[in-house]
Protein backbone atom coordinates (compact mmCIF):
# COMPACT_ATOMS: atom_id res chain seq x y z
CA UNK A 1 -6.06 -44.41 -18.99
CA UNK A 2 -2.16 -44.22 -18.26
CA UNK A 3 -2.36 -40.92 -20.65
CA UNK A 4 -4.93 -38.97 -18.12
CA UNK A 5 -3.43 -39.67 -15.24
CA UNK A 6 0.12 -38.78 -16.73
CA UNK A 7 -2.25 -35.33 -17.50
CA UNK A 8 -3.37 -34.98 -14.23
CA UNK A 9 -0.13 -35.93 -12.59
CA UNK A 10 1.72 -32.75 -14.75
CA UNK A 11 -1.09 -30.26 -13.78
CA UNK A 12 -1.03 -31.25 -10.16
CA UNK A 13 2.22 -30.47 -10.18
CA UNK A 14 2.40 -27.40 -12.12
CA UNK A 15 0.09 -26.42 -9.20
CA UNK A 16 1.92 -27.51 -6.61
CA UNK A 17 5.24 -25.22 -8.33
CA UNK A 18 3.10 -22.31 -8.58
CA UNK A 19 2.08 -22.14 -5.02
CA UNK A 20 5.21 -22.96 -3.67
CA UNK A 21 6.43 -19.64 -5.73
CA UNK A 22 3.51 -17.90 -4.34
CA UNK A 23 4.29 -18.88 -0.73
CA UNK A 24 8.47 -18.62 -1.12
CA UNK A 25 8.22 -14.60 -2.26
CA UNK A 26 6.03 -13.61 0.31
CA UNK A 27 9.09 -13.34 2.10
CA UNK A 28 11.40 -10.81 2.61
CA UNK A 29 14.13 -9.52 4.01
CA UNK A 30 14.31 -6.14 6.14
CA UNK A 31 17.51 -5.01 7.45
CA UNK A 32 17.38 -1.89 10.28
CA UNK A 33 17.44 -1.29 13.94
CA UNK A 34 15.45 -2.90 16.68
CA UNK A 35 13.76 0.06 17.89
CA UNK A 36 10.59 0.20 20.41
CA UNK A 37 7.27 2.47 19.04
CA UNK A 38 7.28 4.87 21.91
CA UNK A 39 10.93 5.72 20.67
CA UNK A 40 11.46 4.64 17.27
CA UNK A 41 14.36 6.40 15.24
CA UNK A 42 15.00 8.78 18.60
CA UNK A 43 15.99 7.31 22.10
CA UNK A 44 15.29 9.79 24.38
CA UNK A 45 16.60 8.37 27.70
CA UNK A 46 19.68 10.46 28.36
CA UNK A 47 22.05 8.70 30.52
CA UNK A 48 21.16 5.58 28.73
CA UNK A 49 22.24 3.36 25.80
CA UNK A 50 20.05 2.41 22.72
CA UNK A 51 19.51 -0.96 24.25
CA UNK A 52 18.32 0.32 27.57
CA UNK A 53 16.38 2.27 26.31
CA UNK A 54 14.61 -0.16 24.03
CA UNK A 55 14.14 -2.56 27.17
CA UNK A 56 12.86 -0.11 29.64
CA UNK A 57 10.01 1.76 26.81
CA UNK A 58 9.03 -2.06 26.60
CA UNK A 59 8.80 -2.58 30.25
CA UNK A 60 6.56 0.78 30.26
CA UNK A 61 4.43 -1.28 27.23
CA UNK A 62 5.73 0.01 24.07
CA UNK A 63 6.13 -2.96 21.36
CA UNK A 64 9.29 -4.25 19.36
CA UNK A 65 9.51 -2.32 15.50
CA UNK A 66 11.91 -2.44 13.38
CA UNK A 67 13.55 1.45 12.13
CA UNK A 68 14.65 0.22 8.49
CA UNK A 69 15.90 3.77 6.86
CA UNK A 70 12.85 6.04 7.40
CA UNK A 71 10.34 3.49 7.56
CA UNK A 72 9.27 1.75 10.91
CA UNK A 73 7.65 -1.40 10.98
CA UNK A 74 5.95 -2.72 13.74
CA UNK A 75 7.43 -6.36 14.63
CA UNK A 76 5.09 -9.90 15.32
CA UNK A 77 6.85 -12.26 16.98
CA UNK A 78 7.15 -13.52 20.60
CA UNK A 79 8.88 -10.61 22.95
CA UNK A 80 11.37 -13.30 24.33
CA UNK A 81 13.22 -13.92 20.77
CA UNK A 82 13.48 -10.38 19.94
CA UNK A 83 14.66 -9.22 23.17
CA UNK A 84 18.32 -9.76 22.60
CA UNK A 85 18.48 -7.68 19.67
CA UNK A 86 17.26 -4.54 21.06
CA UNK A 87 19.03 -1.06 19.69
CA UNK A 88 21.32 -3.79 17.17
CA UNK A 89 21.57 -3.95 13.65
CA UNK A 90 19.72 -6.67 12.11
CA UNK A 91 18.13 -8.96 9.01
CA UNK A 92 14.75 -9.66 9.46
CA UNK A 93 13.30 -12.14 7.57
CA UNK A 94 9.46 -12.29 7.33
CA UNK A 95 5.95 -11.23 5.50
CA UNK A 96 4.92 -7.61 5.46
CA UNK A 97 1.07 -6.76 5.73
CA UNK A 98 1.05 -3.09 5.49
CA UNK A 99 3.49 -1.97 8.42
CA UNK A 100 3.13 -5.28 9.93
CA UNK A 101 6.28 -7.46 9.82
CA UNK A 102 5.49 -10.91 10.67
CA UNK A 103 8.85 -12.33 12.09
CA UNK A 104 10.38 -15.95 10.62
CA UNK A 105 13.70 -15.14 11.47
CA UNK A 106 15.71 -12.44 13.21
CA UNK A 107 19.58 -12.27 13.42
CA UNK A 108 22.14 -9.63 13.70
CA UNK A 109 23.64 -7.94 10.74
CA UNK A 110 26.24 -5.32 10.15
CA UNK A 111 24.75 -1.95 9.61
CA UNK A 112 23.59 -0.50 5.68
């Protein structure tokens, strides 16, 4: 009896390793611009800084993305904690799902 449940406590936790795994390197790291998706790479406000213009295409209803290189990735998280980093260089940490970046963490970085 002590033998099979030695078994079974091994394979639970092989399991247990393995999703873990699974779960840890759905996570990346993205590092880019806070951008808005009227905008993205371009800011078009003259008179304006990158910021501004970020906040006010927001105000109008664009949503938060993310301009890494040439890709743009629209940003899920609450407006409030990505607000501060608008037209900054940042790391992104989160799950992509297509073009979708789900947001777990969000701090500023020195540009790549």
């Amino acid at each position: 009896m002590k033998k099979s449940t030695l078994v079974s406590l091994i394979a639970f936790l092989g399991l247990t390793a393995s999703i873990a795994q699974i779960s840890y390197s759905d996570t990346q790291r993205f590092y880019g611009v806070i951008s808005d998706s009227m905008c993205g790479k371009t800011h078009m406000m003259p008179g304006k800084s990158d910021a501004q213009c970020v906040q006010e295409c927001i105000k109008a209803g664009s949503k938060y993305v993310l301009v890494a290189g040439s890709k743009v990735y629209a940003l899920n998280a609450k407006a409030q904690s990505i607000a501060p980093f608008a037209g900054k260089h940042v790391q992104v940490q989160g799950e992509l799902k297509g073009s979708e970046l789900s947001v777990q963490s969000i701090h500023e970085s020195a540009a790549k």
